[in-house]
PDB file of N, CA and C in Angstrom:
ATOM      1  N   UNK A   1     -29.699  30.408 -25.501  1.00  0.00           N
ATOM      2  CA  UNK A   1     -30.591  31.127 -24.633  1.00  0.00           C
ATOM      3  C   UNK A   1     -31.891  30.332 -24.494  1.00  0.00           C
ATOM      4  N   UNK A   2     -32.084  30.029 -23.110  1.00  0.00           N
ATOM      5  CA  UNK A   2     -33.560  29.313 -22.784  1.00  0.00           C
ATOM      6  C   UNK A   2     -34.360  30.453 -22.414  1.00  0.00           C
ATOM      7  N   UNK A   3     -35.901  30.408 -23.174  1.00  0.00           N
ATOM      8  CA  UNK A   3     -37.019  31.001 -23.030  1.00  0.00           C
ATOM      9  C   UNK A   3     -38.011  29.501 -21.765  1.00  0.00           C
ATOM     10  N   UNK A   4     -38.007  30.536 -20.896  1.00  0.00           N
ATOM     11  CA  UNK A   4     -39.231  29.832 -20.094  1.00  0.00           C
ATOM     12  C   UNK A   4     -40.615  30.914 -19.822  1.00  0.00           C
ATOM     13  N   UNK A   5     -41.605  30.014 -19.044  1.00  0.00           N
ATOM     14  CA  UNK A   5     -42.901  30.731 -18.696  1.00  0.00           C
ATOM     15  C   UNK A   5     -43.100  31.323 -17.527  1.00  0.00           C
ATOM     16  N   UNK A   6     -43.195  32.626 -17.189  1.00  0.00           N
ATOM     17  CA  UNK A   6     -42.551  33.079 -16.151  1.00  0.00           C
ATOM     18  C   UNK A   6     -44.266  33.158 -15.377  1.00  0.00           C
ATOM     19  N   UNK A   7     -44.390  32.717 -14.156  1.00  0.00           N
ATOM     20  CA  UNK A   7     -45.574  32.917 -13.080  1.00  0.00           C
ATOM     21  C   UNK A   7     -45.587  33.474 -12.432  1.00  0.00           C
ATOM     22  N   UNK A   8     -46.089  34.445 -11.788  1.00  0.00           N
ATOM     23  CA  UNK A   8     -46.315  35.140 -10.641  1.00  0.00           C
ATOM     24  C   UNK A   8     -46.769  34.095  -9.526  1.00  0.00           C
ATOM     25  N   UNK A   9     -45.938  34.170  -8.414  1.00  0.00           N
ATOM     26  CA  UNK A   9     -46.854  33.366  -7.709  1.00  0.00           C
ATOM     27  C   UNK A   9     -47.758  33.648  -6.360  1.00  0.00           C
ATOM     28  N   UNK A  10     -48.398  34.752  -6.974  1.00  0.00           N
ATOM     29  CA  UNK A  10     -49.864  35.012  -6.407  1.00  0.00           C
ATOM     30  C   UNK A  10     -50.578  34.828  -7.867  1.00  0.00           C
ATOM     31  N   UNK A  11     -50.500  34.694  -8.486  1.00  0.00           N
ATOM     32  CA  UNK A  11     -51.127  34.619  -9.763  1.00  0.00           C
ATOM     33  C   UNK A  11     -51.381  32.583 -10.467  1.00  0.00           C
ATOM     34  N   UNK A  12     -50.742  31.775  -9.392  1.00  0.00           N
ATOM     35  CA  UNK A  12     -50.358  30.536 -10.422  1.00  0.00           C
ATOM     36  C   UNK A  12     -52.143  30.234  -9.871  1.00  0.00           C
ATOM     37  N   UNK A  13     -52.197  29.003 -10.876  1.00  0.00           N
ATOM     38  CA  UNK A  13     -53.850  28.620 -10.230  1.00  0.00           C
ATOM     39  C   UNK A  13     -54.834  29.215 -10.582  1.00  0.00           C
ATOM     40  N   UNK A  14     -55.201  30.207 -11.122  1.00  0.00           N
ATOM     41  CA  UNK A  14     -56.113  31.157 -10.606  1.00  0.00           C
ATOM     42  C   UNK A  14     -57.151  31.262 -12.140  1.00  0.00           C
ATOM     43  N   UNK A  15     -57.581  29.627 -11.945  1.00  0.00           N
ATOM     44  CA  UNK A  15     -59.026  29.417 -13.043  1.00  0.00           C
ATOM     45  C   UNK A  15     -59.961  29.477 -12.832  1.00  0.00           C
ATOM     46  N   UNK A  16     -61.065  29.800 -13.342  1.00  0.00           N
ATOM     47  CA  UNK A  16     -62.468  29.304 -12.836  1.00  0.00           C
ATOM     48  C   UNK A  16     -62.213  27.395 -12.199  1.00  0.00           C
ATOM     49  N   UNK A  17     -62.985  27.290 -11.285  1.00  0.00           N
ATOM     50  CA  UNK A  17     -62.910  26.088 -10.930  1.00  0.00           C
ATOM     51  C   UNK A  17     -64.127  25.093 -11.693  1.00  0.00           C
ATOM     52  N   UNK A  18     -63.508  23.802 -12.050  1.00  0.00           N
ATOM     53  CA  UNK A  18     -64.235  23.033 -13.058  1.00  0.00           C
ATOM     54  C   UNK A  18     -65.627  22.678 -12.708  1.00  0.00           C
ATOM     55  N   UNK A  19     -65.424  22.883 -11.532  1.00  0.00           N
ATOM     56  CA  UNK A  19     -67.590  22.677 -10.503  1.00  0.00           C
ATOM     57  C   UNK A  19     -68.391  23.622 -10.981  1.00  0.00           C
ATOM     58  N   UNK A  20     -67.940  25.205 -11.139  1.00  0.00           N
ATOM     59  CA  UNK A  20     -68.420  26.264 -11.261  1.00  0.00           C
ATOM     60  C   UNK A  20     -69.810  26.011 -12.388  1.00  0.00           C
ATOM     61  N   UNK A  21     -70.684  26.786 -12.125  1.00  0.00           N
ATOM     62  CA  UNK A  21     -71.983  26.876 -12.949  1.00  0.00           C
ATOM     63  C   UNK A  21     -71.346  27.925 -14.427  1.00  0.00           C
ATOM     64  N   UNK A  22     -70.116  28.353 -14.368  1.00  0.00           N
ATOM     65  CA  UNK A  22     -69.542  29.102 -16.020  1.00  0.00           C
ATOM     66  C   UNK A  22     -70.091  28.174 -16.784  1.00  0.00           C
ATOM     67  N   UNK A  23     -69.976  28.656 -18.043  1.00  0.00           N
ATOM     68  CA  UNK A  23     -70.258  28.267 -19.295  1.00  0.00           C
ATOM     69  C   UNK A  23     -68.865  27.419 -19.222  1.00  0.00           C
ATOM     70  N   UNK A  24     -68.952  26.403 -20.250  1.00  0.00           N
ATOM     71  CA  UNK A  24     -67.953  25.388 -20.508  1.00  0.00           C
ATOM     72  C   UNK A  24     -66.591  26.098 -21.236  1.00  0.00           C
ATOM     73  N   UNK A  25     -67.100  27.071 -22.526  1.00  0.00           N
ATOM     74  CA  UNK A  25     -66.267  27.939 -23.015  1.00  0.00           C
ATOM     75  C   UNK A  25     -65.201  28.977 -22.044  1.00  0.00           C
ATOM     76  N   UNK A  26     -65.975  29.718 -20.776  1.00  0.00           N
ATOM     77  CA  UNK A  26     -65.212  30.498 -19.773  1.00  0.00           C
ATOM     78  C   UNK A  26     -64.207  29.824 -19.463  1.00  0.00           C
ATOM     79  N   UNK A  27     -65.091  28.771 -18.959  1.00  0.00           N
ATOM     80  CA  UNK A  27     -64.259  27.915 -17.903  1.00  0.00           C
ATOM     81  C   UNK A  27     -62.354  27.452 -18.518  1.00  0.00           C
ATOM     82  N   UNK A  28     -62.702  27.276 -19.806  1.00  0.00           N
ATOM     83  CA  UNK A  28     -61.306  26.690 -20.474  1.00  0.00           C
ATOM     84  C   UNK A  28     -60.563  27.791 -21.073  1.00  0.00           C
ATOM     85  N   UNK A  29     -61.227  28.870 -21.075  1.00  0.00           N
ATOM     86  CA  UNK A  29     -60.601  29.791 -21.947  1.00  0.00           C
ATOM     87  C   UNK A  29     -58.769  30.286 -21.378  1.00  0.00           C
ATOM     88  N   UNK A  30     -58.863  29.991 -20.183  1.00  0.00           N
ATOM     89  CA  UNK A  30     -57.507  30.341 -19.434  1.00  0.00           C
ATOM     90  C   UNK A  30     -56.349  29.190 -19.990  1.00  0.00           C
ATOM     91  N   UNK A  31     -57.275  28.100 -19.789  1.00  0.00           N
ATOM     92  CA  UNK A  31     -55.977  26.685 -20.417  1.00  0.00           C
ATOM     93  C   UNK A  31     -56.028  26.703 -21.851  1.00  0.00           C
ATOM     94  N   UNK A  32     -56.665  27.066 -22.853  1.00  0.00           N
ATOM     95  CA  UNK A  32     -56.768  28.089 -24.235  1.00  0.00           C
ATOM     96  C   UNK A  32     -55.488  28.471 -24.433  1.00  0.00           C
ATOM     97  N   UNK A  33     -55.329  30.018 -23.455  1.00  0.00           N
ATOM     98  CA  UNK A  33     -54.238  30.625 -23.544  1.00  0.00           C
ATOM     99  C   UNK A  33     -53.208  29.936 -23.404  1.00  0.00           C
ATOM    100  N   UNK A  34     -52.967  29.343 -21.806  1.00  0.00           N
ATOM    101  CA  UNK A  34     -52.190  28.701 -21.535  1.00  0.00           C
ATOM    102  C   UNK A  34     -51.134  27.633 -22.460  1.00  0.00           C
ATOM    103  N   UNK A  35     -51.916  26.893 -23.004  1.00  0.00           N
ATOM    104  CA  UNK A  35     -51.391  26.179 -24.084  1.00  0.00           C
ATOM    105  C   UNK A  35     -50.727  26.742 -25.696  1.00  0.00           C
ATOM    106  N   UNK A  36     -52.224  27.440 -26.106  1.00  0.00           N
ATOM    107  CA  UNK A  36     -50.859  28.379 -27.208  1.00  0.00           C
ATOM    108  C   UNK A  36     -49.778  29.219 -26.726  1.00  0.00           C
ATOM    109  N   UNK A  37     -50.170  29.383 -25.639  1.00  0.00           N
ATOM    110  CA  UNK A  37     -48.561  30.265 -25.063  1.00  0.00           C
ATOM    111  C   UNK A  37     -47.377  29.045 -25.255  1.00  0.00           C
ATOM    112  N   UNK A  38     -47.792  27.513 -24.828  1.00  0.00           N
ATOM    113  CA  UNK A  38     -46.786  26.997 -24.820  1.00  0.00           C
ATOM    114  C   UNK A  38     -46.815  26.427 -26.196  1.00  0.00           C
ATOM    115  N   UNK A  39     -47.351  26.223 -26.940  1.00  0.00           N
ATOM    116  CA  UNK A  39     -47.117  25.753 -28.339  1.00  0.00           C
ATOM    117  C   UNK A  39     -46.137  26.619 -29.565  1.00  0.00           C
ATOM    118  N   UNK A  40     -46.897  27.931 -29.297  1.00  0.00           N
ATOM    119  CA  UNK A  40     -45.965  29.296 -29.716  1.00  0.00           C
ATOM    120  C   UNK A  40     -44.470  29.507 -28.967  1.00  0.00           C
ATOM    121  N   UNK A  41     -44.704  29.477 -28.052  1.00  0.00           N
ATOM    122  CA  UNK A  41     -42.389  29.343 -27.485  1.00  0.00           C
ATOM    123  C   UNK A  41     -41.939  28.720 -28.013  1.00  0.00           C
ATOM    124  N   UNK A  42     -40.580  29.356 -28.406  1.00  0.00           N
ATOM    125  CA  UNK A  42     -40.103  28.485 -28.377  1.00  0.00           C
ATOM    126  C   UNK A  42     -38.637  28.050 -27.223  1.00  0.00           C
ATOM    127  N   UNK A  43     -39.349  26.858 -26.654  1.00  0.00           N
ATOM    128  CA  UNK A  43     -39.216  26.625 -24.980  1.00  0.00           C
ATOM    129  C   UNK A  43     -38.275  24.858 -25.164  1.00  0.00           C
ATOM    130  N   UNK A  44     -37.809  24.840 -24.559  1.00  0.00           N
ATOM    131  CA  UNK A  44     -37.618  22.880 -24.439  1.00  0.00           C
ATOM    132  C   UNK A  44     -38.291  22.160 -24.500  1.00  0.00           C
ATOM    133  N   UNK A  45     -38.119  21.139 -24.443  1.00  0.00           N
ATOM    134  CA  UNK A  45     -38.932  19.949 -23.889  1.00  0.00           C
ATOM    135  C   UNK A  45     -38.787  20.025 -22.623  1.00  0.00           C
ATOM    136  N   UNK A  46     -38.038  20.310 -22.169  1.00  0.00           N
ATOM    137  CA  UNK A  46     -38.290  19.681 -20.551  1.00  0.00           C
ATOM    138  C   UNK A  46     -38.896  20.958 -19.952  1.00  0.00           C
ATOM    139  N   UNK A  47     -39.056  22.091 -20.669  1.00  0.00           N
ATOM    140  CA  UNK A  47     -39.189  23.172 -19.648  1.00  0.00           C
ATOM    141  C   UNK A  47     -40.793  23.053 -20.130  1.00  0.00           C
ATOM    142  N   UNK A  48     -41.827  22.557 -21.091  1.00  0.00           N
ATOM    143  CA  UNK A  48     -42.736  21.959 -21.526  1.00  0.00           C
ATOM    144  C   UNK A  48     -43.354  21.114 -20.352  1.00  0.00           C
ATOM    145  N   UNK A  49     -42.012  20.396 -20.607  1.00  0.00           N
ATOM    146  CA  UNK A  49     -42.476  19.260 -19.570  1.00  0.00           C
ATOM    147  C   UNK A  49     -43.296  19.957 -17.916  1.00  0.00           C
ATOM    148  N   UNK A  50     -42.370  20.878 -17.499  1.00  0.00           N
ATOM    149  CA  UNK A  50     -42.480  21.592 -16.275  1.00  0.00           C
ATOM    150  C   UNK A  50     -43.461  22.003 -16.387  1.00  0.00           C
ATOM    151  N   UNK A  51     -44.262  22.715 -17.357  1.00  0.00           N
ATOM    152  CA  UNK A  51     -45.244  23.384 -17.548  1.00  0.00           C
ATOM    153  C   UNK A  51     -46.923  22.639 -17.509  1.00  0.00           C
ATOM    154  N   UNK A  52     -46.512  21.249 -18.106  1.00  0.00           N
ATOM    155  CA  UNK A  52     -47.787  20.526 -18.011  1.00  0.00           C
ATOM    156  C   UNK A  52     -47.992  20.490 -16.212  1.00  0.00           C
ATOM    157  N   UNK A  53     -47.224  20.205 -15.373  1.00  0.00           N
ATOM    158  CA  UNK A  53     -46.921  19.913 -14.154  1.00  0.00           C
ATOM    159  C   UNK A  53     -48.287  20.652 -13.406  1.00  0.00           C
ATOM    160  N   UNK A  54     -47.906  21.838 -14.076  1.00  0.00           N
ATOM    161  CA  UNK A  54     -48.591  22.803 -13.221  1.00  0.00           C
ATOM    162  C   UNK A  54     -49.953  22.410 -12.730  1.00  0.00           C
ATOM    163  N   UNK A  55     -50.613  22.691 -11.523  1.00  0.00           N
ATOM    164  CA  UNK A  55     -52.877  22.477 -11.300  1.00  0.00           C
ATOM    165  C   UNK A  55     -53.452  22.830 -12.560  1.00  0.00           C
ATOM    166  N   UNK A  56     -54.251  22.039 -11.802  1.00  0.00           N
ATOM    167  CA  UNK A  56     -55.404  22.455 -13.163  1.00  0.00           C
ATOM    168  C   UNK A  56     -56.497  22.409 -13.179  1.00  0.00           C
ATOM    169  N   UNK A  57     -56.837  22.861 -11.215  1.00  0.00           N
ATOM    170  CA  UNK A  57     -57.962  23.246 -10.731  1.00  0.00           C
ATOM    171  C   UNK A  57     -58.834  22.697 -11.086  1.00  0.00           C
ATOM    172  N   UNK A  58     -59.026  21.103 -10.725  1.00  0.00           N
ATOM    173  CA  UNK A  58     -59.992  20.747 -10.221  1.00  0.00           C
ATOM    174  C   UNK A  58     -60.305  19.900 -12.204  1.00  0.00           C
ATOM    175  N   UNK A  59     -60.024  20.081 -12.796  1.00  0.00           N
ATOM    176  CA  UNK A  59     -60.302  20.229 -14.170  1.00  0.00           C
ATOM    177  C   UNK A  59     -60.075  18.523 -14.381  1.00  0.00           C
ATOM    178  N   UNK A  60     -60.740  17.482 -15.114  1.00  0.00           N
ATOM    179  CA  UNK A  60     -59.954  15.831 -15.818  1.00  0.00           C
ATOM    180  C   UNK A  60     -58.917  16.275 -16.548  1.00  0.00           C
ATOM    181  N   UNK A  61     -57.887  15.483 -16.735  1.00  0.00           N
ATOM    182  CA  UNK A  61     -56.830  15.507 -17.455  1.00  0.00           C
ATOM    183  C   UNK A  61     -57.386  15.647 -19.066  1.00  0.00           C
ATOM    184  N   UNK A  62     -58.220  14.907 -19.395  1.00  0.00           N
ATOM    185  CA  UNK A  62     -58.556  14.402 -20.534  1.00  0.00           C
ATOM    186  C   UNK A  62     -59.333  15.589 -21.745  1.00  0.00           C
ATOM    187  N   UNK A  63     -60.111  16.454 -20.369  1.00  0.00           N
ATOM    188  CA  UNK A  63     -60.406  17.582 -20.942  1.00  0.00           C
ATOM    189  C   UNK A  63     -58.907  18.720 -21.711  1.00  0.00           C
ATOM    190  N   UNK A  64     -58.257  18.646 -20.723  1.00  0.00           N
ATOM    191  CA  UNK A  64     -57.023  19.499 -20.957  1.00  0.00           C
ATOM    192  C   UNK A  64     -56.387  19.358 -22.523  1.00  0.00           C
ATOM    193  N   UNK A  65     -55.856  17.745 -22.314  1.00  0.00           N
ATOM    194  CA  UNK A  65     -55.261  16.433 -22.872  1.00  0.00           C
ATOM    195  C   UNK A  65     -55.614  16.756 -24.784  1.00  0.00           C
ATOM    196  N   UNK A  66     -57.359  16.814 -24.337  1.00  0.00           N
ATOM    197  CA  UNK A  66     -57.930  17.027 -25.638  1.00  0.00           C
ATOM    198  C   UNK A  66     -57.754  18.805 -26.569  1.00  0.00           C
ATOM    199  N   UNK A  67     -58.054  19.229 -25.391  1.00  0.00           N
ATOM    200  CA  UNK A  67     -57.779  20.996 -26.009  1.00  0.00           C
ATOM    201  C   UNK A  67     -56.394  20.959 -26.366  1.00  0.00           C
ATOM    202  N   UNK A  68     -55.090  20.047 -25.777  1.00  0.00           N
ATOM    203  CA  UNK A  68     -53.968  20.369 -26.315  1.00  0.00           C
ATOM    204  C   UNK A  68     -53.803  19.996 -27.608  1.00  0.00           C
ATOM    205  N   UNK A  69     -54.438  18.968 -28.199  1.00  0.00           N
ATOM    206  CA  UNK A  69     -54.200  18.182 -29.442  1.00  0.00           C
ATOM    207  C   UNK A  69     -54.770  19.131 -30.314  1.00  0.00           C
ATOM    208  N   UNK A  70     -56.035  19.402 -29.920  1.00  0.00           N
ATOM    209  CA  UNK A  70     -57.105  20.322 -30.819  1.00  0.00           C
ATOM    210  C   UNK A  70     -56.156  21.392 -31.380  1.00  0.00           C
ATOM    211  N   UNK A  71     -55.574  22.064 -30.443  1.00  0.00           N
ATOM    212  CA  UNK A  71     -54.868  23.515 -30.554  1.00  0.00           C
ATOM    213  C   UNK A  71     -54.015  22.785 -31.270  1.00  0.00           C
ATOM    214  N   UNK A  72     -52.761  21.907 -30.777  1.00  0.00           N
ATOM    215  CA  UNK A  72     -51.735  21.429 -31.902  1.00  0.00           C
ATOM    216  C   UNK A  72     -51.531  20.881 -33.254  1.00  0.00           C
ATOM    217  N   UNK A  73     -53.209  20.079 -33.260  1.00  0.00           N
ATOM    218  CA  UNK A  73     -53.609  20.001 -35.007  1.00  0.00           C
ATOM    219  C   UNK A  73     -53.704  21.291 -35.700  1.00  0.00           C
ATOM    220  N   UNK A  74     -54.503  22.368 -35.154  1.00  0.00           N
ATOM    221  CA  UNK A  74     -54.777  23.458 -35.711  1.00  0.00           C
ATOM    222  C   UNK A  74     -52.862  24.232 -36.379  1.00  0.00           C
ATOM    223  N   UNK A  75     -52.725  24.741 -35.506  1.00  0.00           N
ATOM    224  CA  UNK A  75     -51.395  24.498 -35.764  1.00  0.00           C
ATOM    225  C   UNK A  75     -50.448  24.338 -36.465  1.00  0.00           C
ATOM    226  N   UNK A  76     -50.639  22.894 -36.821  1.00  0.00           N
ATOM    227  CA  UNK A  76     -49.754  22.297 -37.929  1.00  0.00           C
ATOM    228  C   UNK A  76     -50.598  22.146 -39.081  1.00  0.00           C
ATOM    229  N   UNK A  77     -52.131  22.522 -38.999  1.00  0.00           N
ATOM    230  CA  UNK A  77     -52.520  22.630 -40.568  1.00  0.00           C
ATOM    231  C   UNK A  77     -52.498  24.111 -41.055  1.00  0.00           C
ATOM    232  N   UNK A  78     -51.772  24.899 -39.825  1.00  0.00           N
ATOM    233  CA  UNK A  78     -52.246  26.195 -40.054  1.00  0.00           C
ATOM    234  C   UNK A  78     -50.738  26.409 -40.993  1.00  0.00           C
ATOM    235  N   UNK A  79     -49.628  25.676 -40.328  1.00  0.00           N
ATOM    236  CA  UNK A  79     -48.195  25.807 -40.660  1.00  0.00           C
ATOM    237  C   UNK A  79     -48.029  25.114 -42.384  1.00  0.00           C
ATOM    238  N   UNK A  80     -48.720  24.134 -42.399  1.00  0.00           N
ATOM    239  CA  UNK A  80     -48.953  23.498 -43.634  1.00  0.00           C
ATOM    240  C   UNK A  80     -49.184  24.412 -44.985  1.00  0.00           C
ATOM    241  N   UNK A  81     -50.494  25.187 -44.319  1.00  0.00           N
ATOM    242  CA  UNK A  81     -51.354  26.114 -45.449  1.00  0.00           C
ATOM    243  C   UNK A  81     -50.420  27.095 -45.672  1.00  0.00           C
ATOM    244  N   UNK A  82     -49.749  27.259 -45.112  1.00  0.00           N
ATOM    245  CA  UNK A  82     -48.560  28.719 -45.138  1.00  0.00           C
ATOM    246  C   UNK A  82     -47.288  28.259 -46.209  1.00  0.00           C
ATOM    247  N   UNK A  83     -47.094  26.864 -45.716  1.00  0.00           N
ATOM    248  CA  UNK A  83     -46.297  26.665 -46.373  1.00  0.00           C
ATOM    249  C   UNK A  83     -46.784  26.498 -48.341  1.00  0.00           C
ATOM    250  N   UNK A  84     -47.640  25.633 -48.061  1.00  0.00           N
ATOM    251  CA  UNK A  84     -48.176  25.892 -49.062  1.00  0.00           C
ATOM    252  C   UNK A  84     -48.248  26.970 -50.522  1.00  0.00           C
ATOM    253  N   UNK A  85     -48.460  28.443 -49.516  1.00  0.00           N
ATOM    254  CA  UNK A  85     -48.998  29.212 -49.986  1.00  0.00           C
ATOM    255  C   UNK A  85     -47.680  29.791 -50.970  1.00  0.00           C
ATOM    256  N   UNK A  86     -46.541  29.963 -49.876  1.00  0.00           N
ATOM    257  CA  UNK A  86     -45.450  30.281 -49.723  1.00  0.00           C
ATOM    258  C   UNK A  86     -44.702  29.484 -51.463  1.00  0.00           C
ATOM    259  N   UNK A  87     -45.139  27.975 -51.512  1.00  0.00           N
ATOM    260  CA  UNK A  87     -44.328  27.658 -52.286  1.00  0.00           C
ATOM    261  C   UNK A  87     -44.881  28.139 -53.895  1.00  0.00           C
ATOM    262  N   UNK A  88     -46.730  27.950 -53.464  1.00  0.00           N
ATOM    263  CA  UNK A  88     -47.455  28.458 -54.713  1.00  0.00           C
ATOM    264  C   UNK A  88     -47.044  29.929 -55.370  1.00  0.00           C
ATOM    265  N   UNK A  89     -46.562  31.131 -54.189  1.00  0.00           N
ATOM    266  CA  UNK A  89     -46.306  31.903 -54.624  1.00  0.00           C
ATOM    267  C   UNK A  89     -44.616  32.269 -55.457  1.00  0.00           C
ATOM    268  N   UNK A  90     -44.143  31.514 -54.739  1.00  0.00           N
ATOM    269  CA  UNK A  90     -42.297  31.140 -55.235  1.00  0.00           C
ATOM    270  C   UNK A  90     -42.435  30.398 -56.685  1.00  0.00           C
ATOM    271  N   UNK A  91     -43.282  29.503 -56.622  1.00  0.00           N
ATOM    272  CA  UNK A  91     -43.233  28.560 -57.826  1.00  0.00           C
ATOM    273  C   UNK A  91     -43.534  29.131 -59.059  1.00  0.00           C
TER     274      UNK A  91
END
């Protein structure tokens, strides 16, 4: 069974635009979501793949690029500490 990300499409797009006078925080908070939504599925690679595809209103790649890593370190130290905890308490 494949899990994908399902869009409305009156709904795709629909960020603050990166010109906007928002705060820097507003402005990203949608690609925030966006990304732990896709880090949390569990989705393909290629259907991943599809997903980066998507606009990104006006936004540098690099900004994006960087919030994805940020979120995906977090992540895997978060998965780490669990494990961790998990073995301290077994052991």
């Amino acid at each position: 069974m494949d899990i994908s990300i399902y869009r409305k499409t009156t709904c795709t797009d629909t960020t603050i635009q990166f010109s906007s006078n928002h705060p820097h925080e507003h402005k990203i908070a949608a690609f925030r979501y966006y990304i732990n939504r896709m880090i949390k599925l569990p989705t393909t690679k290629n259907l991943k793949k599809e997903e980066w595809k998507t606009k990104n209103n006006g936004y540098p790649t690099h900004i994006i690029n960087n919030l994805r890593k940020k979120l995906t370190t977090k992540k895997q130290k978060h998965q780490q500490y669990t494990i961790k905890i998990n073995i301290t308490k077994n052991g």
